[in-house]
Structure formats: C-alpha cells, structure tokens
C-alpha atoms as a PDB file:
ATOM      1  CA  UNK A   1      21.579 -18.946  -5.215  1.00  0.00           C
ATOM      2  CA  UNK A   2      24.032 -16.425  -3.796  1.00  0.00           C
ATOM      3  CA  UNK A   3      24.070 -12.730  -5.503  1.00  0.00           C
ATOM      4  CA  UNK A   4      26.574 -10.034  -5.702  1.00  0.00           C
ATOM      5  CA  UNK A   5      26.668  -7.937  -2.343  1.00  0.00           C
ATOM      6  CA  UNK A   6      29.642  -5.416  -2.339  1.00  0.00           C
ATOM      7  CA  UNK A   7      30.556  -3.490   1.272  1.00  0.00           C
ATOM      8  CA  UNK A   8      31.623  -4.045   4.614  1.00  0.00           C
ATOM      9  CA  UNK A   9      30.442  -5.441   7.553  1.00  0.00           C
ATOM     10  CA  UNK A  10      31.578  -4.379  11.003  1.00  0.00           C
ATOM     11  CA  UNK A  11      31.118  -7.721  13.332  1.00  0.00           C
ATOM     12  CA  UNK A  12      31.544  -8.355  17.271  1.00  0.00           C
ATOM     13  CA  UNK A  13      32.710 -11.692  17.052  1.00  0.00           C
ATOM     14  CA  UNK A  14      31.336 -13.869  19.696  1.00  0.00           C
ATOM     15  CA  UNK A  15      33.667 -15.861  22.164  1.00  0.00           C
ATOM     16  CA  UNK A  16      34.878 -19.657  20.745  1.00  0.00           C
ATOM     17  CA  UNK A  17      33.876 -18.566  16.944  1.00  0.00           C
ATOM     18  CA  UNK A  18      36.630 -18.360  14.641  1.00  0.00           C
ATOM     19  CA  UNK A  19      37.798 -15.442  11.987  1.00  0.00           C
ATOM     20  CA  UNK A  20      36.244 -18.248   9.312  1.00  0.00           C
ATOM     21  CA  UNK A  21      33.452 -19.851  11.019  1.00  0.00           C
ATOM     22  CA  UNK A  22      32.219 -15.874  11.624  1.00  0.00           C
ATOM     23  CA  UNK A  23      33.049 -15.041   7.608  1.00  0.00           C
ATOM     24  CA  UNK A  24      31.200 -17.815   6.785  1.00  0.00           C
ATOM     25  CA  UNK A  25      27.811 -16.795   9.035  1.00  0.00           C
ATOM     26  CA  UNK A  26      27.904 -13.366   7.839  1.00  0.00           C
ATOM     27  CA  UNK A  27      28.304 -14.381   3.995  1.00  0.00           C
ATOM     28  CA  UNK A  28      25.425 -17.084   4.753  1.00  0.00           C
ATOM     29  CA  UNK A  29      23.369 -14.473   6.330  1.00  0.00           C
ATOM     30  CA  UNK A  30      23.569 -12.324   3.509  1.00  0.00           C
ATOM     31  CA  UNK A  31      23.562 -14.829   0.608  1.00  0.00           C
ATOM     32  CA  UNK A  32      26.844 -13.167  -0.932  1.00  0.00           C
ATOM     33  CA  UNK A  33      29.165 -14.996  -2.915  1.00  0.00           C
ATOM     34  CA  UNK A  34      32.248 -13.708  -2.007  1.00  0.00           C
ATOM     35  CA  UNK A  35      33.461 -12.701   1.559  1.00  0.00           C
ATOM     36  CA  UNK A  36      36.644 -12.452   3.720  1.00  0.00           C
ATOM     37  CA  UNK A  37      37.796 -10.953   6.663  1.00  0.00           C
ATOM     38  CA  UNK A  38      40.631  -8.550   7.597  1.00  0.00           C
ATOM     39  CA  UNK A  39      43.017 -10.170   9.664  1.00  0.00           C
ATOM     40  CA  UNK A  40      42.167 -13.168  12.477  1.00  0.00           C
ATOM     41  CA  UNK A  41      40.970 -12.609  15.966  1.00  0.00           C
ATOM     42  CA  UNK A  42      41.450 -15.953  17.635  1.00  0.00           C
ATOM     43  CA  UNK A  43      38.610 -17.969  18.691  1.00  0.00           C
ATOM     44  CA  UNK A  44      38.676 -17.048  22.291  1.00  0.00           C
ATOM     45  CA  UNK A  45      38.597 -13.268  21.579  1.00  0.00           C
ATOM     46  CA  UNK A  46      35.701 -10.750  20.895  1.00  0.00           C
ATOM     47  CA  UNK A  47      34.963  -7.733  18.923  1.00  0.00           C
ATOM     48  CA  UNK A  48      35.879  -6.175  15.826  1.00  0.00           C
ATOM     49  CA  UNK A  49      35.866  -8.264  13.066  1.00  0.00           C
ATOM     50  CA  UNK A  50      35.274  -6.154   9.781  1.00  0.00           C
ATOM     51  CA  UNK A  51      33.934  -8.439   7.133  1.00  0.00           C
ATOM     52  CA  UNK A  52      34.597  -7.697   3.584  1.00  0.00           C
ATOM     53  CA  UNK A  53      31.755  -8.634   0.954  1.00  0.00           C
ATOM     54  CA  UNK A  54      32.206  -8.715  -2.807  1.00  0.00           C
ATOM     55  CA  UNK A  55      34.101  -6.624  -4.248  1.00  0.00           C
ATOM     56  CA  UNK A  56      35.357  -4.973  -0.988  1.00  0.00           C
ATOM     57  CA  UNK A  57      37.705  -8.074  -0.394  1.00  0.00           C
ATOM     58  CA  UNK A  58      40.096  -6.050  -3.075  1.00  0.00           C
ATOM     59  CA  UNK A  59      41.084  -3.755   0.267  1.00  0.00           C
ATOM     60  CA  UNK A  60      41.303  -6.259   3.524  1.00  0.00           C
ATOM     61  CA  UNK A  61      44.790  -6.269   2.725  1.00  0.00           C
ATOM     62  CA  UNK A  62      44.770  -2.546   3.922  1.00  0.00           C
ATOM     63  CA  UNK A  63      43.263  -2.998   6.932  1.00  0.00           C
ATOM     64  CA  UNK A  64      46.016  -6.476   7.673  1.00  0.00           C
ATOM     65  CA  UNK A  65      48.163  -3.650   8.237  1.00  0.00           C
ATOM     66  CA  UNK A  66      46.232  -1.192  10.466  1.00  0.00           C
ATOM     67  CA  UNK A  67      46.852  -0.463  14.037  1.00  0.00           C
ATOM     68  CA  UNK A  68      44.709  -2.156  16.317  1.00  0.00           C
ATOM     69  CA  UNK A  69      43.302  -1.393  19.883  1.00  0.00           C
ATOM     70  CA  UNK A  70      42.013  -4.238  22.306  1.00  0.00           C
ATOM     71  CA  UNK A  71      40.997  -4.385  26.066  1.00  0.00           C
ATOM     72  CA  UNK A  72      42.543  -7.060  27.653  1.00  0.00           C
ATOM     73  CA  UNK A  73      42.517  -9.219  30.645  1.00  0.00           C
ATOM     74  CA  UNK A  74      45.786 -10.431  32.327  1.00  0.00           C
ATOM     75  CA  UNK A  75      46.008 -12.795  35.009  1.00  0.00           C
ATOM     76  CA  UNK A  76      49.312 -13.336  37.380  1.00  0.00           C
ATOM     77  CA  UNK A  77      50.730 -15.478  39.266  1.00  0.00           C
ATOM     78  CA  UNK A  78      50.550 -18.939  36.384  1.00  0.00           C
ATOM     79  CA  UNK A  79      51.879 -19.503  33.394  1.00  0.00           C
ATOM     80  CA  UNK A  80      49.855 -21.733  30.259  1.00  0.00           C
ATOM     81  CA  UNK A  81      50.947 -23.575  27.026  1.00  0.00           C
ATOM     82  CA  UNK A  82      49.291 -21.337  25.364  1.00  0.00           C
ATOM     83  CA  UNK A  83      49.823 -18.101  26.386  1.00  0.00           C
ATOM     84  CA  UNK A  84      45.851 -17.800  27.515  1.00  0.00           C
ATOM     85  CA  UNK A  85      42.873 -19.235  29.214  1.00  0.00           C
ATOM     86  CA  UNK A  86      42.486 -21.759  26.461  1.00  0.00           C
ATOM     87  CA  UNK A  87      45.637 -23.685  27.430  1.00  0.00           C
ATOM     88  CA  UNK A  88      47.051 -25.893  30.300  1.00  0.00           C
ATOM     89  CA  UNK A  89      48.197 -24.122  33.290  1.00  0.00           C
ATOM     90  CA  UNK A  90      52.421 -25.457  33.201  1.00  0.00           C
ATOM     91  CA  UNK A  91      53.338 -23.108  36.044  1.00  0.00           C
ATOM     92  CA  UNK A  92      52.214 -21.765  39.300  1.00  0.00           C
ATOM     93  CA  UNK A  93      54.568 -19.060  41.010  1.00  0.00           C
ATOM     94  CA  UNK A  94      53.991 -16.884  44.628  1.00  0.00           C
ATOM     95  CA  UNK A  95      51.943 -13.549  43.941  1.00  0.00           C
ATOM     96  CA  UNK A  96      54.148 -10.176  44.763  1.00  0.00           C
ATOM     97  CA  UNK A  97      52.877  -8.832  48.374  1.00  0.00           C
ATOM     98  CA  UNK A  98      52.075  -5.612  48.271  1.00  0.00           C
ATOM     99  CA  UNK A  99      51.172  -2.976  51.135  1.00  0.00           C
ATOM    100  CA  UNK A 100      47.666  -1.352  50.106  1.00  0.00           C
ATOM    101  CA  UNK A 101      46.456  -1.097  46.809  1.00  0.00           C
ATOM    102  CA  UNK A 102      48.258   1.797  46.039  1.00  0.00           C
ATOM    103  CA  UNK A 103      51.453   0.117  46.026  1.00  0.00           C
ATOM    104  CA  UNK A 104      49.884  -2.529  43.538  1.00  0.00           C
ATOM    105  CA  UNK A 105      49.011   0.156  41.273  1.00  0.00           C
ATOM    106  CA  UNK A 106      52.261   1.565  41.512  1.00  0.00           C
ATOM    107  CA  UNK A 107      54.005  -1.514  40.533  1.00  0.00           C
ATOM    108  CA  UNK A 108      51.611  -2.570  37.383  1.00  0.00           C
ATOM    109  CA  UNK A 109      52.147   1.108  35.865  1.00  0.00           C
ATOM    110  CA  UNK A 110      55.866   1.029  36.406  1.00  0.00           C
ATOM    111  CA  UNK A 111      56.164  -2.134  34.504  1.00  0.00           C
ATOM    112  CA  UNK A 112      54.135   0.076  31.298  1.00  0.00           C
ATOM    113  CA  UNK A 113      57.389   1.927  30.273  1.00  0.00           C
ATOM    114  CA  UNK A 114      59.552  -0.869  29.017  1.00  0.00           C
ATOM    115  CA  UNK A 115      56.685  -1.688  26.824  1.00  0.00           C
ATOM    116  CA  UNK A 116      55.391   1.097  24.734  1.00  0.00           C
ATOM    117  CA  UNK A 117      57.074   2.530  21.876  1.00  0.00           C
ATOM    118  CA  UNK A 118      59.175   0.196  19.170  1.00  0.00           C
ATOM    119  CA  UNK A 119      60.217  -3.156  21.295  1.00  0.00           C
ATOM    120  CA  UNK A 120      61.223  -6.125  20.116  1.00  0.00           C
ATOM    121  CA  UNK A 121      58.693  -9.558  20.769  1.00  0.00           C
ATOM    122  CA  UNK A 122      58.744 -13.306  20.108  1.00  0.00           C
ATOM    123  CA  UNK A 123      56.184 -14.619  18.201  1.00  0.00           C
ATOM    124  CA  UNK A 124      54.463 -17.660  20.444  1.00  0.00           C
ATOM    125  CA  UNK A 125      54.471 -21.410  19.495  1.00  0.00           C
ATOM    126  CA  UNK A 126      50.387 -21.157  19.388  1.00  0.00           C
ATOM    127  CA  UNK A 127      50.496 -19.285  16.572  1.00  0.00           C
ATOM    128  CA  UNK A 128      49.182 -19.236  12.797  1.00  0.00           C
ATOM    129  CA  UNK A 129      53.231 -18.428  11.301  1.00  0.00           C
ATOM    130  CA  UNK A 130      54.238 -20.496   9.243  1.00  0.00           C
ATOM    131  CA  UNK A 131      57.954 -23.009   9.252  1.00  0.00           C
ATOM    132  CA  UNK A 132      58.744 -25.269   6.255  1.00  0.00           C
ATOM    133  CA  UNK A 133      55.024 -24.723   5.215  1.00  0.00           C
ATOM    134  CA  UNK A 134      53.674 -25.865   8.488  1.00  0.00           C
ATOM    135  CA  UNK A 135      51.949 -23.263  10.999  1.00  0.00           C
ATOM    136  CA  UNK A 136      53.882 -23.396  14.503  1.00  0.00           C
ATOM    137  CA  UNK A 137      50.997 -24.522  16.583  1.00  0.00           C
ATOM    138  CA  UNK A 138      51.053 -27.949  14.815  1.00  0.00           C
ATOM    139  CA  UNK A 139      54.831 -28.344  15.906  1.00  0.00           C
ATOM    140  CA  UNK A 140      53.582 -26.942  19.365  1.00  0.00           C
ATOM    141  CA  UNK A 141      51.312 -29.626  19.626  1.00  0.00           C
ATOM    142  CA  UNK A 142      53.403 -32.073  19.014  1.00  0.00           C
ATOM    143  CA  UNK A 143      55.309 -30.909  21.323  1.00  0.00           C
ATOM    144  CA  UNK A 144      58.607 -29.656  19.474  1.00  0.00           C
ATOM    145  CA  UNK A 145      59.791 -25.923  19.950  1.00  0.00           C
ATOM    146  CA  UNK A 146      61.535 -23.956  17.700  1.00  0.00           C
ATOM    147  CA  UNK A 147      63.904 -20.863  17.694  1.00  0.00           C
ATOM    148  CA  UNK A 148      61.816 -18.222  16.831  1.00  0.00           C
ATOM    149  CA  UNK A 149      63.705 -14.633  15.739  1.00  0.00           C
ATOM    150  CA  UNK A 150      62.203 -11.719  17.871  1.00  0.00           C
ATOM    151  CA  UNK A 151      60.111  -8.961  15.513  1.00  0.00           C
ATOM    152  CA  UNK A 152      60.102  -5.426  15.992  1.00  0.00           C
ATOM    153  CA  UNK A 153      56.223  -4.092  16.925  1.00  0.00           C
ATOM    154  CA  UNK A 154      54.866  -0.966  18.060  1.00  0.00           C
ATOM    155  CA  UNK A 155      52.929  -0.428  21.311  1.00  0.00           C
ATOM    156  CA  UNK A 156      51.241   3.354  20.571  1.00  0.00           C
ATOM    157  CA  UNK A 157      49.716   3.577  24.339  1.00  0.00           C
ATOM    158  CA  UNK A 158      49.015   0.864  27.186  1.00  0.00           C
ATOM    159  CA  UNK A 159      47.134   2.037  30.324  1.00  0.00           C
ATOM    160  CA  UNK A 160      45.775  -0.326  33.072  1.00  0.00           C
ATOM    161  CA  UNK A 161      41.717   0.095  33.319  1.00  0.00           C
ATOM    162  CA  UNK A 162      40.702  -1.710  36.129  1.00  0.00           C
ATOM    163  CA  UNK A 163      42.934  -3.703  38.814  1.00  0.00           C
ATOM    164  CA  UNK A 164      41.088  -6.705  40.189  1.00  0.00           C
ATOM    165  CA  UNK A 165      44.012  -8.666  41.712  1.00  0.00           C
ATOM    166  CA  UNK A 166      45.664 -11.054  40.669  1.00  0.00           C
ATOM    167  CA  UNK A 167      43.471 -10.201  37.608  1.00  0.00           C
ATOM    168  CA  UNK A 168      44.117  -6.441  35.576  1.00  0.00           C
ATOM    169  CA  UNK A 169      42.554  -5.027  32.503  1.00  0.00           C
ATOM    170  CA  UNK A 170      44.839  -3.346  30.057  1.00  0.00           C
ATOM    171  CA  UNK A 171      43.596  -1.019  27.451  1.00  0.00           C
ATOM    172  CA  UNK A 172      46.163  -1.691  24.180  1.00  0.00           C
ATOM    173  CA  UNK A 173      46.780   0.516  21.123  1.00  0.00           C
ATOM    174  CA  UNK A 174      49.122  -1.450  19.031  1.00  0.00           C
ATOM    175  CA  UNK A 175      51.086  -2.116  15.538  1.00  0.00           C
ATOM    176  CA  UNK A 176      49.666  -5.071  13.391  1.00  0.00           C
ATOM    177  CA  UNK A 177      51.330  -8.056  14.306  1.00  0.00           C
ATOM    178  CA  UNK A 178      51.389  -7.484  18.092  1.00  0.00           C
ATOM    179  CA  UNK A 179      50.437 -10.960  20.508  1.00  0.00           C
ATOM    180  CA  UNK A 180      48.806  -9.806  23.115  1.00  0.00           C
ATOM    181  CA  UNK A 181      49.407 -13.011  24.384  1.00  0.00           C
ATOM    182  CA  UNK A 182      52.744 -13.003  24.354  1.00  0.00           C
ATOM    183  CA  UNK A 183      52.651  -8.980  25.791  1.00  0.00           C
ATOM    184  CA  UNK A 184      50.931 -11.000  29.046  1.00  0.00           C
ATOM    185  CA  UNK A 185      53.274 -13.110  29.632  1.00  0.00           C
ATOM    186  CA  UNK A 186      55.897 -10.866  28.804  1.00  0.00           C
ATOM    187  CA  UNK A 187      54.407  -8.235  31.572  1.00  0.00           C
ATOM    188  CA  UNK A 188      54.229 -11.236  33.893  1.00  0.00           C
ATOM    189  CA  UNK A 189      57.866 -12.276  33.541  1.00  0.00           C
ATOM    190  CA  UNK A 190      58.690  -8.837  34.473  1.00  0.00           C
ATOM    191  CA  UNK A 191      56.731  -8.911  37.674  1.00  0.00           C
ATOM    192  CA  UNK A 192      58.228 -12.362  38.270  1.00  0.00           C
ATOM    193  CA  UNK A 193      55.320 -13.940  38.877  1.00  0.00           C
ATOM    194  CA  UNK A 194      54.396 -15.015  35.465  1.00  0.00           C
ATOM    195  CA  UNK A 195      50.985 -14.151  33.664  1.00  0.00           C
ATOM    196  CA  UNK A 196      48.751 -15.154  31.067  1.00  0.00           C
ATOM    197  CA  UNK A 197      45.571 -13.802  28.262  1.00  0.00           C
ATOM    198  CA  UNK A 198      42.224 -14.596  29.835  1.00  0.00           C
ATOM    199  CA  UNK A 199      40.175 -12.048  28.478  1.00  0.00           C
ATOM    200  CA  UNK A 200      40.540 -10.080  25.109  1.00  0.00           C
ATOM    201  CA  UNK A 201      37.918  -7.977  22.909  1.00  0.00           C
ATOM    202  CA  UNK A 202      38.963  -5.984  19.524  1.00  0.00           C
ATOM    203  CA  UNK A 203      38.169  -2.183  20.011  1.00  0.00           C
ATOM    204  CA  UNK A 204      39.539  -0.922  16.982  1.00  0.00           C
ATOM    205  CA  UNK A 205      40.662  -1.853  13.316  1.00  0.00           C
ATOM    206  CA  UNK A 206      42.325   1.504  12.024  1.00  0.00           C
ATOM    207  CA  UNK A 207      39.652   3.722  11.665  1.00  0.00           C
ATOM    208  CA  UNK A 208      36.953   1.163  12.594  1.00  0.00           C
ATOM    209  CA  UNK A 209      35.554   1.167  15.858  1.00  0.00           C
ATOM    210  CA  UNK A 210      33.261  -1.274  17.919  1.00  0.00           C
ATOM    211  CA  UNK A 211      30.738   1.028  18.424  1.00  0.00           C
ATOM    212  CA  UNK A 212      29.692   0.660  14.556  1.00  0.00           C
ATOM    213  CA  UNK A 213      29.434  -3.243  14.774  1.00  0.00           C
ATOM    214  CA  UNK A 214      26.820  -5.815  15.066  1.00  0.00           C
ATOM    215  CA  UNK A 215      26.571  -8.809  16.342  1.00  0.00           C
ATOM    216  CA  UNK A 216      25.507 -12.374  14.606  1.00  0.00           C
ATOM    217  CA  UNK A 217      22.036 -11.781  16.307  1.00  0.00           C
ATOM    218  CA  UNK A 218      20.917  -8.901  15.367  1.00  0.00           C
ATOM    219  CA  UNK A 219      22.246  -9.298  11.821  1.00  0.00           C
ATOM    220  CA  UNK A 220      20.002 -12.629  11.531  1.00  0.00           C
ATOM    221  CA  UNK A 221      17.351 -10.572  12.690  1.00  0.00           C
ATOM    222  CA  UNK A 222      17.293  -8.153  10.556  1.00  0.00           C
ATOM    223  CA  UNK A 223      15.883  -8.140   7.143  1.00  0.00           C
ATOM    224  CA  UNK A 224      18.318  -9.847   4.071  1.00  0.00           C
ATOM    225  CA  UNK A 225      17.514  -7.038   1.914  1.00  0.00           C
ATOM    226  CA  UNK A 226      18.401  -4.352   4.778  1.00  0.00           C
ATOM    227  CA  UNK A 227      21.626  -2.449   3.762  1.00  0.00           C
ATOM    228  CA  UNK A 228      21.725  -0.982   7.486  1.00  0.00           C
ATOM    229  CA  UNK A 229      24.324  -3.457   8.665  1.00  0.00           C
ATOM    230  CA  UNK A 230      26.339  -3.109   5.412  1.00  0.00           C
ATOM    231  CA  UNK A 231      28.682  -0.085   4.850  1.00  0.00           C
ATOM    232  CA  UNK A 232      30.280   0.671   1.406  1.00  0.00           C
ATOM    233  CA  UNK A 233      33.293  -0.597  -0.017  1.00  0.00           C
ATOM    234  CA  UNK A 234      35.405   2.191   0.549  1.00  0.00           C
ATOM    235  CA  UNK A 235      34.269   2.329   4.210  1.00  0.00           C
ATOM    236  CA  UNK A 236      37.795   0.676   4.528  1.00  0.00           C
ATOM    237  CA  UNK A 237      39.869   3.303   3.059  1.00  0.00           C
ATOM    238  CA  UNK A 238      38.320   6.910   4.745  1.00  0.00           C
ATOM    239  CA  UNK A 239      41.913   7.320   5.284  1.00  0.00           C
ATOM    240  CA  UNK A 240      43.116   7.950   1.927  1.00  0.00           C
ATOM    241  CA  UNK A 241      42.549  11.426   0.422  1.00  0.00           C
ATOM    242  CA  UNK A 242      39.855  11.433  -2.216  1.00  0.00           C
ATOM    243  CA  UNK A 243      40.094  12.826  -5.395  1.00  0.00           C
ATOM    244  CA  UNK A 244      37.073  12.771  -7.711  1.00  0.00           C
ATOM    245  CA  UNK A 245      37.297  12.204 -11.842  1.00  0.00           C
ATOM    246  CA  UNK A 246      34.963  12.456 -14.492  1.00  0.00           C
ATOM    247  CA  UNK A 247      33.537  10.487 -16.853  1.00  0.00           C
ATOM    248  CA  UNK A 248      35.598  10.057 -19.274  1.00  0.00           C
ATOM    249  CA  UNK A 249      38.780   9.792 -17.200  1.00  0.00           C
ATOM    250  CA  UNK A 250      36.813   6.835 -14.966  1.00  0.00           C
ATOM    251  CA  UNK A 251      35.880   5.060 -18.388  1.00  0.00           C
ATOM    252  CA  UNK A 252      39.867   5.668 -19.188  1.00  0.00           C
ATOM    253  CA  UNK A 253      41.011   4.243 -15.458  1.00  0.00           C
ATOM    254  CA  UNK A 254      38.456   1.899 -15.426  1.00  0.00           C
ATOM    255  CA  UNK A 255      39.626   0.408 -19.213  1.00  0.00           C
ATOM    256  CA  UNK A 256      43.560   0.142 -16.942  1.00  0.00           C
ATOM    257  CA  UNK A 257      44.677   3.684 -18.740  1.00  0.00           C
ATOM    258  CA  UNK A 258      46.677   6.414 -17.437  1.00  0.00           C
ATOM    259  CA  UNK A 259      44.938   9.991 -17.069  1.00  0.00           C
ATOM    260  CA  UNK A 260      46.924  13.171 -17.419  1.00  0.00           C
ATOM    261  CA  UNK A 261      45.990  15.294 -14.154  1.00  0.00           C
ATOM    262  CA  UNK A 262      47.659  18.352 -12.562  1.00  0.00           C
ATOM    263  CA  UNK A 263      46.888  18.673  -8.945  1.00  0.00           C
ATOM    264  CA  UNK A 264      47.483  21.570  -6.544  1.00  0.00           C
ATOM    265  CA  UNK A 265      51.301  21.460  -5.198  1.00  0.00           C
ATOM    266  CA  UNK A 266      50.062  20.173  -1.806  1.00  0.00           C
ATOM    267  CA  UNK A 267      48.070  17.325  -3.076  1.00  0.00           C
ATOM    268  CA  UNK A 268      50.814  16.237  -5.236  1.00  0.00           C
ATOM    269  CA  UNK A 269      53.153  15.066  -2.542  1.00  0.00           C
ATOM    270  CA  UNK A 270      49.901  12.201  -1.943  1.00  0.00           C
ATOM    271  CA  UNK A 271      50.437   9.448  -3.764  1.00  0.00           C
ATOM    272  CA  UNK A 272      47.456   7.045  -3.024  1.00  0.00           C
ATOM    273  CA  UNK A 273      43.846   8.334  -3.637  1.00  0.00           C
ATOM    274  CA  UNK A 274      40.453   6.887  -2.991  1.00  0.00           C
ATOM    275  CA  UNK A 275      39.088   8.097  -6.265  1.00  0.00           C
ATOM    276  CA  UNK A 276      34.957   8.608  -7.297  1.00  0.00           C
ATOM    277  CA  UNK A 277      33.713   9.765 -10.535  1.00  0.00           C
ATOM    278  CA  UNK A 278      31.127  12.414 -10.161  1.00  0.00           C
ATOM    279  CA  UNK A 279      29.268  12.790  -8.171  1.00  0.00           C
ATOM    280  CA  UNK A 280      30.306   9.905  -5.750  1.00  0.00           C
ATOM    281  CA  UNK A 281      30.563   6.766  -6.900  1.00  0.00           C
ATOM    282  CA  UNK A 282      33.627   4.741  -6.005  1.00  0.00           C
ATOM    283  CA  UNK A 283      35.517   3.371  -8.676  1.00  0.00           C
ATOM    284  CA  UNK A 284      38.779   1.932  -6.636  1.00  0.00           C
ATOM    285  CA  UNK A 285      42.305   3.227  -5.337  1.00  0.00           C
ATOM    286  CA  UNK A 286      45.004   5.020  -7.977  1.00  0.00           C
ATOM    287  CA  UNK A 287      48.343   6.509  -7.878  1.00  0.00           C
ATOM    288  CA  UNK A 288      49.508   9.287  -8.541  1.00  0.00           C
ATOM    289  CA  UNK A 289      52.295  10.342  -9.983  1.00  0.00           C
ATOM    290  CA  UNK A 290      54.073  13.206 -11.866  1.00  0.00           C
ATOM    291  CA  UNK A 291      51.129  14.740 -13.523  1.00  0.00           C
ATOM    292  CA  UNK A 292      49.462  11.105 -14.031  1.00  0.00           C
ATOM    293  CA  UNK A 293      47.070   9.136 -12.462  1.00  0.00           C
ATOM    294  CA  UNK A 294      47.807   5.646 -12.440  1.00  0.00           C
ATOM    295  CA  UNK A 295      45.076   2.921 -11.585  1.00  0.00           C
ATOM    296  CA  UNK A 296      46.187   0.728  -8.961  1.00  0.00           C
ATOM    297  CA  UNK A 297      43.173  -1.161  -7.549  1.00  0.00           C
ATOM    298  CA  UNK A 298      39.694  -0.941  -9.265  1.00  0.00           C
ATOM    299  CA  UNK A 299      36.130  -2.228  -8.465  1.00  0.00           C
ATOM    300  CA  UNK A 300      34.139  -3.970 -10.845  1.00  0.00           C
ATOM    301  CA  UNK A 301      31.177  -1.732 -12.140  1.00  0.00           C
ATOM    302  CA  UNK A 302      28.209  -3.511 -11.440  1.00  0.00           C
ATOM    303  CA  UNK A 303      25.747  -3.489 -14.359  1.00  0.00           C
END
C-alpha cells in the first residue's frame, strides 16, 4: 500500500530512461502515491530531473518555467531526422579545413554571438508539441512536415568547453523552451557543414543543481524510510521571499480567507511569498496585495 510522502527529489536521469519511466521508479522506490516531474528531459539525455512527491506536485509548474543549464555535445559535418544521435543520419557534408587548432577555436566562438540573447527558433518535428491534438513526432514519423511558426527563447550564456573535432562540448544557460537540438543544428547550418545532439546532460533546473541529485542506484540502496534523498516541498520555491504568519492567520489562509497584513514599504512591491507559520512550517504560496494576503496555492496539512 502506497503512503503519503510530500518533498522533492533531485534525480540524474540515466541515458534511454524517460521523464515517466524515471517518475515512476522514484515513486516505486519510495512507495508514494502521488509523483510527477518538472518538465521532460528526453530519453537520450542525463541529469537533472527534480521529482515532485505528494503534495509538492502543487509547484512543478514553477519550475516548467525555470531557466535551465545543460552541457552538450555537438557533432559536425551530418545532419539526422532527428536532430540527435537517436535518429538516421539524412546528410553527410565536407568538414571546414582549418589551419591549427587555433583557427578552429576561432571559428566555433565566432559563431556564439548570433546565438545568445533573445533569438528566434523553430521548434523540431521530433518533438512533444502538439497540432490538431496530435504531438508532431507522430506526423514526423509518418513522414509529413508541417509549417512550424518560429518562438522567441533566451540563450543567457553559451561557451564551448572542450573542442574534440568534429565533436565540441557546449556549456548552455537557457530560457525554458529552448531545443538544444535544434540550437545544434542551427550552429551547424551556420558553419555550413551541418551538425547534430549526440550528447546532452541537465546541469541546472532554476535554482537546482546536479550536484544535489542522486541517481536510481543509490536511491534503491538506501533505506525507504531515509528522508536523506528527499528535500521539502518548498525546496522548489527558495526563490520566492518568505514571509512567516501565525497561527491564527495560517488557520484563516489555510480555511481559503484573506488576512489583513501591513508589510514594510519594500516588501510590499513583492507580490508572491513562500509563506510558514511559526516557527517554520510551510503552509503554501500567497499573494499579496494592498494590505492583504491572499492564498494562492496551499499544502494539505498532514494530520
């Protein structure tokens, strides 16, 4: 019988697992009876998967729209179906020739610029988005392609980490909804020799890192009971500024009322709050606003 586990775990998602298939481990190896994640990494990726349990599946929508950072391997000189390593190679073109290594690295960094800030990219046909209720990769299979309307993203910083040609690593900081796979081939088309994904690992989720995680292993090693892989559920909202309640006023925003509260003129230009009723225990997210606190998204107590 499953029981009632509430917090987050921080996963490195092994290679060829999907976002489900590793939900559906974690919430096994826990017994819990309610899990999600946070937003996909696809199958052939690794890293940073943070797994919501219980009652902390009220907040992965927050961390859907965090910025995310991922290493990532790029190969030149073919083109796949896909976009990456998973799919069938369609096109082979001539490598640049360069003089000495230098000149390589001099030519990978100057194609950086044209991709960092605000740009503009095409979602890929391999993808999860959805057309007349039918995700594009099942069209892509079936060989049909469709217009697809370019989206605006944000690429925060790109560097090149290592340069093992026709192979480099890239080390991404990025807006949610970014392809990497489609930044490959986009990077490759600029070079004009084509490129494509072979390599990616998940870094960062917002404030999450990598270095917190676990993997499958060493969670089903560990004891059931132990609450060392398990952080709590407002692990995923550290962001927010946290205001503290009492009592009564948590019984009041608990029970969906408003509570009257005057905050210093700095903190009253925050609207969001992670709120805890003394002395720390999380009750959920509220808003504030002129002189009232407003629940917005609230745990249920345990008892």
């Amino acid at each position: 019988m499953s029981v009632r586990i509430d917090g987050v775990v921080l996963l490195d998602k092994p290679a060829g697992m999907s976002s489900q298939g590793a939900v559906t481990a974690v919430k096994r190896a826990f017994n819990a009876d309610k899990a999600g994640h946070t937003g996909t990494l696809d199958p052939m990726a690794t890293g940073l998967l943070p797994i919501c349990l219980g009652e902390a599946t009220k907040y992965s929508q927050d961390l859907l729209d965090a910025d995310k950072t991922y290493i990532a391997q790029v190969k030149f000189g073919q083109c796949t179906d896909t976009g990456d390593a998973e799919g069938l190679v369609i096109e082979e073109l001539p490598l640049p020739e360069f003089t000495d290594a230098h000149a390589l690295e001099l030519a990978l960094n100057a194609l950086l610029p044209q991709f960092t800030g605000p740009i503009k990219q095409v979602p890929p046909m391999y993808s999860a988005l959805k057309r007349d209720g039918k995700p594009l990769y099942e069209y892509a299979r079936a060989g049909v392609e469709l217009e697809r309307a370019p989206r605006e993203i944000t690429i925060h910083a790109i560097r090149w980490t290592k340069i093992d040609w026709p192979e480099a690593t890239l080390e991404v900081s990025c807006s949610k909804g970014t392809y990497i796979r489609v930044l490959a081939e986009d990077l490759g088309k600029s070079l004009g020799c084509g490129a494509h994904l072979v390599g990616l690992r998940r870094t960062e989720v917002g404030h999450l890192s990598l270095k917190q995680s676990f993997t499958l292993d060493a969670i089903a090693q560990g004891s059931l009971a132990s609450s060392h892989f398990i952080l709590p559920v407002d692990a995923l909202l550290q962001t927010l500024p946290h205001l503290t309640v009492d009592e009564q006023q948590a019984k009041r925003l608990e029970m969906g009322q408003r509570v009257p509260l005057n905050l210093p003129p700095i903190e009253s230009l925050v609207r969001i709050y992670r709120a805890t009723a003394a002395p720390h225990n999380f009750i959920g997210t509220a808003d504030w606003r002129s002189g009232v606190l407003h629940p917005k998204r609230l745990i249920t107590q345990a008892h």
